[in-house]
C-alpha atoms as a PDB file:
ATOM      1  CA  UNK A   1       0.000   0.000   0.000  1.00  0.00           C
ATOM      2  CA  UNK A   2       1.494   3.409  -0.548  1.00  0.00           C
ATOM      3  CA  UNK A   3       2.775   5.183   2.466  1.00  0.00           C
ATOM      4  CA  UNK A   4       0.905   7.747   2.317  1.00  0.00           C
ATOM      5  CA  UNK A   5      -2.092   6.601   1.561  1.00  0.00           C
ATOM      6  CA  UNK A   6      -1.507   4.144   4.500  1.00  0.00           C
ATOM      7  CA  UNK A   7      -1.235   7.299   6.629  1.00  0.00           C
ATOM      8  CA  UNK A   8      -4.389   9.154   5.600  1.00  0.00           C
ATOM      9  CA  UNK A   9      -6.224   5.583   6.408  1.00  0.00           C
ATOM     10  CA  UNK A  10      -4.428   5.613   9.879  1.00  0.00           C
ATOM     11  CA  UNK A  11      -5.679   9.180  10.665  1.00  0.00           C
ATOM     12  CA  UNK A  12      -9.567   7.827   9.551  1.00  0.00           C
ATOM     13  CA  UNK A  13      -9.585   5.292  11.279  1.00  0.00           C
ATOM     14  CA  UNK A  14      -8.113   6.545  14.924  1.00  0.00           C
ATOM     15  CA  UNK A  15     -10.811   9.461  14.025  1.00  0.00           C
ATOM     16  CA  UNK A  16     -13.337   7.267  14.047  1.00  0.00           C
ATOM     17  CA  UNK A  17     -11.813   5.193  16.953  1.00  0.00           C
ATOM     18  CA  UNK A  18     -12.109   8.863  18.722  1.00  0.00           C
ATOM     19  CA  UNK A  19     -15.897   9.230  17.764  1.00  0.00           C
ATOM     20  CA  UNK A  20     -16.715   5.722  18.993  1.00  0.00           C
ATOM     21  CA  UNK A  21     -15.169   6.513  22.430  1.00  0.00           C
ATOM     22  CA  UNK A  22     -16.906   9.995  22.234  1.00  0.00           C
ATOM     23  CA  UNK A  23     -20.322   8.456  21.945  1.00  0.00           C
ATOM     24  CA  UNK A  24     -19.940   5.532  24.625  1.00  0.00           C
ATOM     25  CA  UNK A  25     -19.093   8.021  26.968  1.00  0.00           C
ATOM     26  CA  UNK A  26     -22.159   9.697  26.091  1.00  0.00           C
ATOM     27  CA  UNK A  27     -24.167   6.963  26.328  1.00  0.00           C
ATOM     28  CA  UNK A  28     -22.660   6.211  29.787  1.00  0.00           C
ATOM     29  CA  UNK A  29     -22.896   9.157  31.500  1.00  0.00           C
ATOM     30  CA  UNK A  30     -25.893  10.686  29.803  1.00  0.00           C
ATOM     31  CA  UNK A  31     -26.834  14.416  28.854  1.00  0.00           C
ATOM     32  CA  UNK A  32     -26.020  15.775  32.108  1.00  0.00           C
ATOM     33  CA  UNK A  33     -22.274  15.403  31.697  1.00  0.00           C
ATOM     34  CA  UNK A  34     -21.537  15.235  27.967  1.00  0.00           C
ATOM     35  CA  UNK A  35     -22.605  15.811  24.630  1.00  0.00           C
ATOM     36  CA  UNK A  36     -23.298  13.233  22.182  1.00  0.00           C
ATOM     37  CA  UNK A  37     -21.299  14.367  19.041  1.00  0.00           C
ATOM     38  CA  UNK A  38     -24.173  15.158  16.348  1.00  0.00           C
ATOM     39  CA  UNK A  39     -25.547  17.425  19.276  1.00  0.00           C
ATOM     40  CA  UNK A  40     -21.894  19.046  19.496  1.00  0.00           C
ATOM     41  CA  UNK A  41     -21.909  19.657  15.603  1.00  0.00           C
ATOM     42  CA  UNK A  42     -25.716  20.604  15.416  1.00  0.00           C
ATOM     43  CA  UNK A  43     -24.751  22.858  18.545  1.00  0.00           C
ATOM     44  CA  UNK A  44     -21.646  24.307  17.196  1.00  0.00           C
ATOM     45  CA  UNK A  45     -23.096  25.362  13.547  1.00  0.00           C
ATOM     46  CA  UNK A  46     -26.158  27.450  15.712  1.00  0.00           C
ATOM     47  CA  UNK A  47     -23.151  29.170  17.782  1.00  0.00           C
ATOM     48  CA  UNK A  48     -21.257  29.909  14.130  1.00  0.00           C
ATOM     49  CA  UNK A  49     -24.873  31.774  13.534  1.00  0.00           C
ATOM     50  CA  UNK A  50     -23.933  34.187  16.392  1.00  0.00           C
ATOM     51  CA  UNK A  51     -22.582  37.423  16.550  1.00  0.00           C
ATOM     52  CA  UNK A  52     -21.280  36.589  20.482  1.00  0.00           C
ATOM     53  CA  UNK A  53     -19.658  33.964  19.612  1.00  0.00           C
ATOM     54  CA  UNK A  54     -17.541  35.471  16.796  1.00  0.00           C
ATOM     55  CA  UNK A  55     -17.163  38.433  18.871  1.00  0.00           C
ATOM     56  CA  UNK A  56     -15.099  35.664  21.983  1.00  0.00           C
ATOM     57  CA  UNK A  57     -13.443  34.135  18.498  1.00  0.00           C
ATOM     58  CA  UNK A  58     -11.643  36.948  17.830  1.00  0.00           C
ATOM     59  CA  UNK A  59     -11.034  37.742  20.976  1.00  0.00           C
ATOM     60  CA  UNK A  60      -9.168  34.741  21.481  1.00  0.00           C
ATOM     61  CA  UNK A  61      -7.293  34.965  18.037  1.00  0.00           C
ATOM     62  CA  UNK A  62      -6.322  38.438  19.013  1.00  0.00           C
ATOM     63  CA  UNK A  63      -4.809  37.564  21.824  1.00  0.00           C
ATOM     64  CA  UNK A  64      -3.043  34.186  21.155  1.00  0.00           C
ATOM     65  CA  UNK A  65      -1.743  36.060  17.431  1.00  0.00           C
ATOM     66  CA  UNK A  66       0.087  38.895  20.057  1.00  0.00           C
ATOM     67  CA  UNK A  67       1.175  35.894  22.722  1.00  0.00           C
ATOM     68  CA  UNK A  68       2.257  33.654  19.853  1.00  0.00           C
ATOM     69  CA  UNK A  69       4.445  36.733  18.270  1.00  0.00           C
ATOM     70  CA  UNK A  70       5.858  37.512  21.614  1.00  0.00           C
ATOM     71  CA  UNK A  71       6.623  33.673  21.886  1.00  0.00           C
ATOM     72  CA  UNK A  72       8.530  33.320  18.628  1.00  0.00           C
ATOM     73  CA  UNK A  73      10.605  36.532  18.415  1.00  0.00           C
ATOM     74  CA  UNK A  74      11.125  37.065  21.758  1.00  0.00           C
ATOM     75  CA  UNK A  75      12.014  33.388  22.350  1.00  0.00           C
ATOM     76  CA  UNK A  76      14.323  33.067  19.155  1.00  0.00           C
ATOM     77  CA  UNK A  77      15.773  36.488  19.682  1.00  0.00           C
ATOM     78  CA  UNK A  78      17.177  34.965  23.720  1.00  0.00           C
ATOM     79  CA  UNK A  79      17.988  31.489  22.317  1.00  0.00           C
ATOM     80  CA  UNK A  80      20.433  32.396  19.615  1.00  0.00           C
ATOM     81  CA  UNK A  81      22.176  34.960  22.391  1.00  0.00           C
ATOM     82  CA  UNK A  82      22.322  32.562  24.387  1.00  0.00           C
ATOM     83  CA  UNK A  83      23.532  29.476  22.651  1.00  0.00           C
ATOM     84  CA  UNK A  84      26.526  31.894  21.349  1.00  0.00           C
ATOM     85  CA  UNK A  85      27.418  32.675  25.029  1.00  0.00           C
ATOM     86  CA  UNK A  86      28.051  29.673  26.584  1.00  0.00           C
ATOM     87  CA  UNK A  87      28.781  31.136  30.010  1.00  0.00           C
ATOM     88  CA  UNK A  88      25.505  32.524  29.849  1.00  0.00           C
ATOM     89  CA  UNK A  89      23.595  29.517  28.338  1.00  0.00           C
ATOM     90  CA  UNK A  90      24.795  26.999  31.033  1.00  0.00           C
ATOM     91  CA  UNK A  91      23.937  29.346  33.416  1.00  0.00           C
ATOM     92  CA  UNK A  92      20.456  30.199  31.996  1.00  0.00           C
ATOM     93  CA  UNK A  93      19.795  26.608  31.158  1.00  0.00           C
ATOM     94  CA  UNK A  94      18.851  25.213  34.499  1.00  0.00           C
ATOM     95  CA  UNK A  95      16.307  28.222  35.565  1.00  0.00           C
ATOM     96  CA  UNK A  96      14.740  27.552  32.410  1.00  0.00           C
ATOM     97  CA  UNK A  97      13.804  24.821  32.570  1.00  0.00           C
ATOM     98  CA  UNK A  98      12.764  24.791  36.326  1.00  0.00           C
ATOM     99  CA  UNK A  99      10.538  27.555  34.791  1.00  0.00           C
ATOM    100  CA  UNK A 100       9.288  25.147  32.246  1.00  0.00           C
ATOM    101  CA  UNK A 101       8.388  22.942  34.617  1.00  0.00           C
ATOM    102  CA  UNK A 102       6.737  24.757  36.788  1.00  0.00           C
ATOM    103  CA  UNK A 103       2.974  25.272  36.887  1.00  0.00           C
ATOM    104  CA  UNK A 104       2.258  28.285  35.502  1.00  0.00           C
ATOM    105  CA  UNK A 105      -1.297  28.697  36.938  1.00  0.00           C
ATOM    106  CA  UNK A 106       0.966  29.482  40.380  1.00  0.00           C
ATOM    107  CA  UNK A 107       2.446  33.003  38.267  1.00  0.00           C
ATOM    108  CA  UNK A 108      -1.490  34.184  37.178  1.00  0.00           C
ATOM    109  CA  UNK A 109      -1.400  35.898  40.796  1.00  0.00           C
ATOM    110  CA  UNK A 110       1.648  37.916  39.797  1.00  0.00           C
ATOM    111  CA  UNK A 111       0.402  38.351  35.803  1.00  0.00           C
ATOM    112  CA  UNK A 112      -2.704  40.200  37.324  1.00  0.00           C
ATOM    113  CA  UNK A 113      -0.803  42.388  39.899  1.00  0.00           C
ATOM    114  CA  UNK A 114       1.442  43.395  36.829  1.00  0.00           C
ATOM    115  CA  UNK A 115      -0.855  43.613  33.582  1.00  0.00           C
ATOM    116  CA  UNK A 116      -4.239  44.049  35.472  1.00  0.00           C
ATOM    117  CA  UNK A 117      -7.726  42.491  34.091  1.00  0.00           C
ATOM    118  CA  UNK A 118      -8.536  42.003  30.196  1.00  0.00           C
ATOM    119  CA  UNK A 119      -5.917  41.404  26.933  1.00  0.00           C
ATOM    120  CA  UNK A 120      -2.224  42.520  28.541  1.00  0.00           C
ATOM    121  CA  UNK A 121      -2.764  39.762  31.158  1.00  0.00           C
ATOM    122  CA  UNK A 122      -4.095  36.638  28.540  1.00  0.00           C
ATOM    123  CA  UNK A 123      -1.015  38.138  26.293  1.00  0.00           C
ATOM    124  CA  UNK A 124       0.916  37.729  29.080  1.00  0.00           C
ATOM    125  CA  UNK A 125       0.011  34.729  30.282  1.00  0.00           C
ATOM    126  CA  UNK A 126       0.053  32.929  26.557  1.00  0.00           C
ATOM    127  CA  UNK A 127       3.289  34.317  25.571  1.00  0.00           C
ATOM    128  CA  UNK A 128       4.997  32.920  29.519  1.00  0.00           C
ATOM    129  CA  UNK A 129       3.494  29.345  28.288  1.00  0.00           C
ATOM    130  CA  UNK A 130       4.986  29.617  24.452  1.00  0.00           C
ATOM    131  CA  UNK A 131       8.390  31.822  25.141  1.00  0.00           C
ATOM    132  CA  UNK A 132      10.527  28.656  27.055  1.00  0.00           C
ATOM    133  CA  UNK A 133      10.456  26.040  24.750  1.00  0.00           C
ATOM    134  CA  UNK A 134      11.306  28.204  21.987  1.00  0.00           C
ATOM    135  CA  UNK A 135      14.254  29.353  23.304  1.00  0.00           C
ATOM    136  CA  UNK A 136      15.237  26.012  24.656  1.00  0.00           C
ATOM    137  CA  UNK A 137      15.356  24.435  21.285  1.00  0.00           C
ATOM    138  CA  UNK A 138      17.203  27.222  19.872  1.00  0.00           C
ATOM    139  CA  UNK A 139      19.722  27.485  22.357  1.00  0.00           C
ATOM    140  CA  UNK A 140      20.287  23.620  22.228  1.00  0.00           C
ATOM    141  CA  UNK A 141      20.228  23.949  18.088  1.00  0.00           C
ATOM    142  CA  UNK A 142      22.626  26.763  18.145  1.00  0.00           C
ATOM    143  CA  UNK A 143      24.748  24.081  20.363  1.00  0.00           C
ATOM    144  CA  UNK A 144      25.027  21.628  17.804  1.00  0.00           C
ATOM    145  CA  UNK A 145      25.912  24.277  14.742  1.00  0.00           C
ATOM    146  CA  UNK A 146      29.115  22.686  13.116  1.00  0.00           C
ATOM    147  CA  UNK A 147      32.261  25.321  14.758  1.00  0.00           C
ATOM    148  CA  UNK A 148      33.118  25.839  10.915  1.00  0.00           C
ATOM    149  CA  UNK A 149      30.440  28.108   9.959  1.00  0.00           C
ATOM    150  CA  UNK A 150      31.202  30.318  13.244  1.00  0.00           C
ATOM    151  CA  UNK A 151      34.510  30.561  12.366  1.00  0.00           C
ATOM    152  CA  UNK A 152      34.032  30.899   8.090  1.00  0.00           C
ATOM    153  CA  UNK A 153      31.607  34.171   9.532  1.00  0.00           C
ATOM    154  CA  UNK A 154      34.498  35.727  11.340  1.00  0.00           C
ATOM    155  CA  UNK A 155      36.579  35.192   8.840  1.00  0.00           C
ATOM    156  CA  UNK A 156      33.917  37.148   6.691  1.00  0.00           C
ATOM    157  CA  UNK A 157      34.281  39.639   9.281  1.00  0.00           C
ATOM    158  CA  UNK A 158      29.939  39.406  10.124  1.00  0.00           C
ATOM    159  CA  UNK A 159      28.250  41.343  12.354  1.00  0.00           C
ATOM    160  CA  UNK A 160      26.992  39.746  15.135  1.00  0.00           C
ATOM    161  CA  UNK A 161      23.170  40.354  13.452  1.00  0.00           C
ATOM    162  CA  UNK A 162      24.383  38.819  10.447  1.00  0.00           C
ATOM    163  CA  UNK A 163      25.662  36.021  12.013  1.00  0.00           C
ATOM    164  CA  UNK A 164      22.572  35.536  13.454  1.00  0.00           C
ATOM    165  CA  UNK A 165      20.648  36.065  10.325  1.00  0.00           C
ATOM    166  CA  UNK A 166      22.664  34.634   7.759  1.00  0.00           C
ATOM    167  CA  UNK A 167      24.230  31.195   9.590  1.00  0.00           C
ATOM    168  CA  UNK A 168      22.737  30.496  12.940  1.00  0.00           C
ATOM    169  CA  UNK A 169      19.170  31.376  11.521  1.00  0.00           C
ATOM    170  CA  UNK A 170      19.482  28.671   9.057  1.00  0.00           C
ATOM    171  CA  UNK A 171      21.385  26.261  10.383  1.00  0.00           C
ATOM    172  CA  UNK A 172      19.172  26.078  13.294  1.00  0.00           C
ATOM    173  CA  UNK A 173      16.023  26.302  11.569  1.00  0.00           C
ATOM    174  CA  UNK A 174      14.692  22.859  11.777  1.00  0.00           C
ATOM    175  CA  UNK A 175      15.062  22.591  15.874  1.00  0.00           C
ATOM    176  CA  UNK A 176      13.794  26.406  15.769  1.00  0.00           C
ATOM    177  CA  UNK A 177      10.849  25.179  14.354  1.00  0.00           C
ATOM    178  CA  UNK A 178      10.110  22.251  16.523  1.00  0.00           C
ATOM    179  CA  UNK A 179      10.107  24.560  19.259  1.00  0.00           C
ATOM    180  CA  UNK A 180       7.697  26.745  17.534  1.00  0.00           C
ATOM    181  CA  UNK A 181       5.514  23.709  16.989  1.00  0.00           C
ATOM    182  CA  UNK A 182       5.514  23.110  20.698  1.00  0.00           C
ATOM    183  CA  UNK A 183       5.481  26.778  21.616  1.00  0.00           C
ATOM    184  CA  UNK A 184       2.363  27.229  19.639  1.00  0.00           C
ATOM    185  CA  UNK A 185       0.318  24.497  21.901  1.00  0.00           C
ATOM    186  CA  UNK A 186       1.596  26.118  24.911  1.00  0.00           C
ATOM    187  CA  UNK A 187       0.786  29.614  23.882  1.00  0.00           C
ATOM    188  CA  UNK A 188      -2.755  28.427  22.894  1.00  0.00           C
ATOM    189  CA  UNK A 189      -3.386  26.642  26.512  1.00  0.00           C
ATOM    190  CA  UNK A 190      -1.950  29.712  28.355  1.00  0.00           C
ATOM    191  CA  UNK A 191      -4.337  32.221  26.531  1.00  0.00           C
ATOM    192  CA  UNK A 192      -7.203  29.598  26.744  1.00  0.00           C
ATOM    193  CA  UNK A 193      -6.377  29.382  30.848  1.00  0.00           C
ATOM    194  CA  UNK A 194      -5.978  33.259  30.806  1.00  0.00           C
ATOM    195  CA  UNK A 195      -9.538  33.586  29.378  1.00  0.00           C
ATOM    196  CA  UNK A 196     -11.190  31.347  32.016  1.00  0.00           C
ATOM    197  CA  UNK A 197      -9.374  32.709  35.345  1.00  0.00           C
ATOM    198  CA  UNK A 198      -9.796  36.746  34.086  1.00  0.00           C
ATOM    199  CA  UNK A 199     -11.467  37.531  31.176  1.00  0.00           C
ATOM    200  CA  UNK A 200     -15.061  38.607  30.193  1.00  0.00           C
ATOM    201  CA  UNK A 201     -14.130  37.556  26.165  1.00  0.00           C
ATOM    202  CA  UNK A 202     -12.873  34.775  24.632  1.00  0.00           C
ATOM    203  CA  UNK A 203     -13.411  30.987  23.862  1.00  0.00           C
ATOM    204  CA  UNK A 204     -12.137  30.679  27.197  1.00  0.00           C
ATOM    205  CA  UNK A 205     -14.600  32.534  28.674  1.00  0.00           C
ATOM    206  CA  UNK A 206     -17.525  30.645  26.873  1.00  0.00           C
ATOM    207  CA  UNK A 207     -16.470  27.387  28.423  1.00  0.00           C
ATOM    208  CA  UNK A 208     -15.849  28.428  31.791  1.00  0.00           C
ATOM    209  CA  UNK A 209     -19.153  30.322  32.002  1.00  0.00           C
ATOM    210  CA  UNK A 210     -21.215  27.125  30.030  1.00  0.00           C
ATOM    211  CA  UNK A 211     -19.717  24.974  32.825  1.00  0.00           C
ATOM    212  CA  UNK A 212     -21.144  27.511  35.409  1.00  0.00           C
ATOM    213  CA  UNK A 213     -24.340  27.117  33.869  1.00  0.00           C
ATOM    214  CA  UNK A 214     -24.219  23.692  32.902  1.00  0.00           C
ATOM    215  CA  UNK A 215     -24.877  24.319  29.403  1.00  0.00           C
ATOM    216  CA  UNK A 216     -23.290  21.334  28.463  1.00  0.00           C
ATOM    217  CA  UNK A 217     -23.372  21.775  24.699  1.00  0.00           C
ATOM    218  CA  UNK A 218     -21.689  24.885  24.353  1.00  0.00           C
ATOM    219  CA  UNK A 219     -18.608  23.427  26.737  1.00  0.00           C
ATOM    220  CA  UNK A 220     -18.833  20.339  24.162  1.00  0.00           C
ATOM    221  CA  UNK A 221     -18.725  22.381  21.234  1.00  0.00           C
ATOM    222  CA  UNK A 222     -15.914  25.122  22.087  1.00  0.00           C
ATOM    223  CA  UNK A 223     -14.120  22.533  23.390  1.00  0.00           C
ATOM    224  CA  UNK A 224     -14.145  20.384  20.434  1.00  0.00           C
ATOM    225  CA  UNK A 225     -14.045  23.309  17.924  1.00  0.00           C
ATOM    226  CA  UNK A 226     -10.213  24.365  19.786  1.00  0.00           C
ATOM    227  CA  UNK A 227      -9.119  20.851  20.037  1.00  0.00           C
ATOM    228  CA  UNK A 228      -9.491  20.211  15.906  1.00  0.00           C
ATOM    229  CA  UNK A 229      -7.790  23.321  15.073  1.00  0.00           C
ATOM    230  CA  UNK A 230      -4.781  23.142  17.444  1.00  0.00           C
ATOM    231  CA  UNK A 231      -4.756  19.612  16.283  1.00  0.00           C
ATOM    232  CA  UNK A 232      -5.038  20.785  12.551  1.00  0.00           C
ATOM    233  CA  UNK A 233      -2.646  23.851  13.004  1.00  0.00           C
ATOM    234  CA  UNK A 234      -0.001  20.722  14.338  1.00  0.00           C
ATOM    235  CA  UNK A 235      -0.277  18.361  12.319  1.00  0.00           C
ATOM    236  CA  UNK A 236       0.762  20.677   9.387  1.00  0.00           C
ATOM    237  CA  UNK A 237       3.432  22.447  11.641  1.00  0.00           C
ATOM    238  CA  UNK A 238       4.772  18.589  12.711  1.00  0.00           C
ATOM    239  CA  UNK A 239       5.016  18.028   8.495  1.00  0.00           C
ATOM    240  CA  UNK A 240       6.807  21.082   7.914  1.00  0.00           C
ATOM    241  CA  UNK A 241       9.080  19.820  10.955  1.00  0.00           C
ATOM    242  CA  UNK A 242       9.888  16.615   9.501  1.00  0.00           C
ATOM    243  CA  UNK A 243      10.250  17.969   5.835  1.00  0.00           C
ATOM    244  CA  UNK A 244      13.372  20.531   7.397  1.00  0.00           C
ATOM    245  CA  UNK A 245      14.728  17.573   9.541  1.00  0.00           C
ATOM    246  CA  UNK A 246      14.755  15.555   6.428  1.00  0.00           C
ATOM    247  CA  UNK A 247      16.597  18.239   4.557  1.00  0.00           C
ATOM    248  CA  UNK A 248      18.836  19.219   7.144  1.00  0.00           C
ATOM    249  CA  UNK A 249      20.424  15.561   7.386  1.00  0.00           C
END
């Protein structure tokens, strides 16, 4: 069979797999705690006829677009510095990733005293979530960058930016982007979490307030609706992954 026709029947039939488990939960714990899913779709294609809920879409989007940018610059910007320095990468290494690992619902306290109620805060709060793993990967890909090009961009007498641009940018692009990949789930979760704790917008917000009211279809629906386009949104960033890892070796 070809591959990837093998694939696409893989991805069918754990979808399906998915939708089988879906509706046995449904039919074991009954309305009151789930949706079945043709009353998710049925429920999410009325919300799509709503101004509100468009109005917490973009609200969302807004927000995880400006934690997501903050994320990527910000955390390739600190990785390439410091994977160059290596005094300062070991020494940076360590807190990051103590910072990675801790929960960051334990920082929202601070995020609010700082950034206040509203957008700043879910920025915040997305762009905490997204910003480590990016510059983890880079640092560690900037690591592994064959001495040789360093020294062939002295010799060229580079700027530091160049440097940066023109070899480390490149050469590190395929662990860069793996960290992006992971970055962008992160960023997602921490706006999504951002929305729920503080926020009176965003698909956040709708869940947190549908489980206050037990509305139990519009928690179904929002939920599912984020969970097939973060998974869409990775499954192409995972492809472009694996095509730069395949070029790179």
């Amino acid at each position: 069979m070809n591959p990837a026709i093998a694939r696409h029947l893989d991805f069918l039939l754990v979808g399906i797999g998915l939708l089988a488990i879906w509706q046995g939960l449904f039919l074991w714990i009954g309305e009151t705690g789930i949706s079945s899913p043709l009353q998710t779709i049925r429920h999410l294609g009325a919300l799509a006829e709503r101004q509100m809920f468009w109005t917490h879409a973009w609200a969302t989007l807004d927000a995880f677009l400006r934690s997501l940018l903050i994320a990527a610059v910000g955390g390739i910007v600190i990785g390439l510095w410091l994977g160059i320095g290596k005094v300062a990468g070991q020494v940076a290494e360590p807190i990051l990733v103590a910072l990675y690992s801790l929960p960051k619902v334990t920082l929202y306290p601070v995020i609010l005293l700082i950034f206040g109620l509203g957008l700043s805060a879910k920025v915040a709060f997305g762009a905490i979530h997204g910003i480590i793993p990016v510059i983890l990967f880079t640092m560690s890909a900037v690591r592994t960058i064959r001495p040789v090009l360093i020294k062939t961009a002295k010799v060229m007498r580079l700027s530091p930016a160049k440097t940066a641009w023109r070899v480390l940018m490149p050469a590190a692009l395929p662990e860069i982007v793996t960290g992006l990949r992971i970055g962008f789930s992160l960023t997602l979760l921490g706006v999504l979490i951002g929305e729920m704790f503080a926020s009176q917008a965003g698909l956040g917000f709708m869940v947190i307030n549908a489980i206050g009211l037990n509305d139990t279809e519009t928690m179904m629906a929002v939920t599912v609706l984020m969970i097939v386009l973060a998974g869409i949104a990775n499954v192409l960033l995972l492809a472009l992954d694996h095509r730069l890892h395949r070029r790179a070796g």
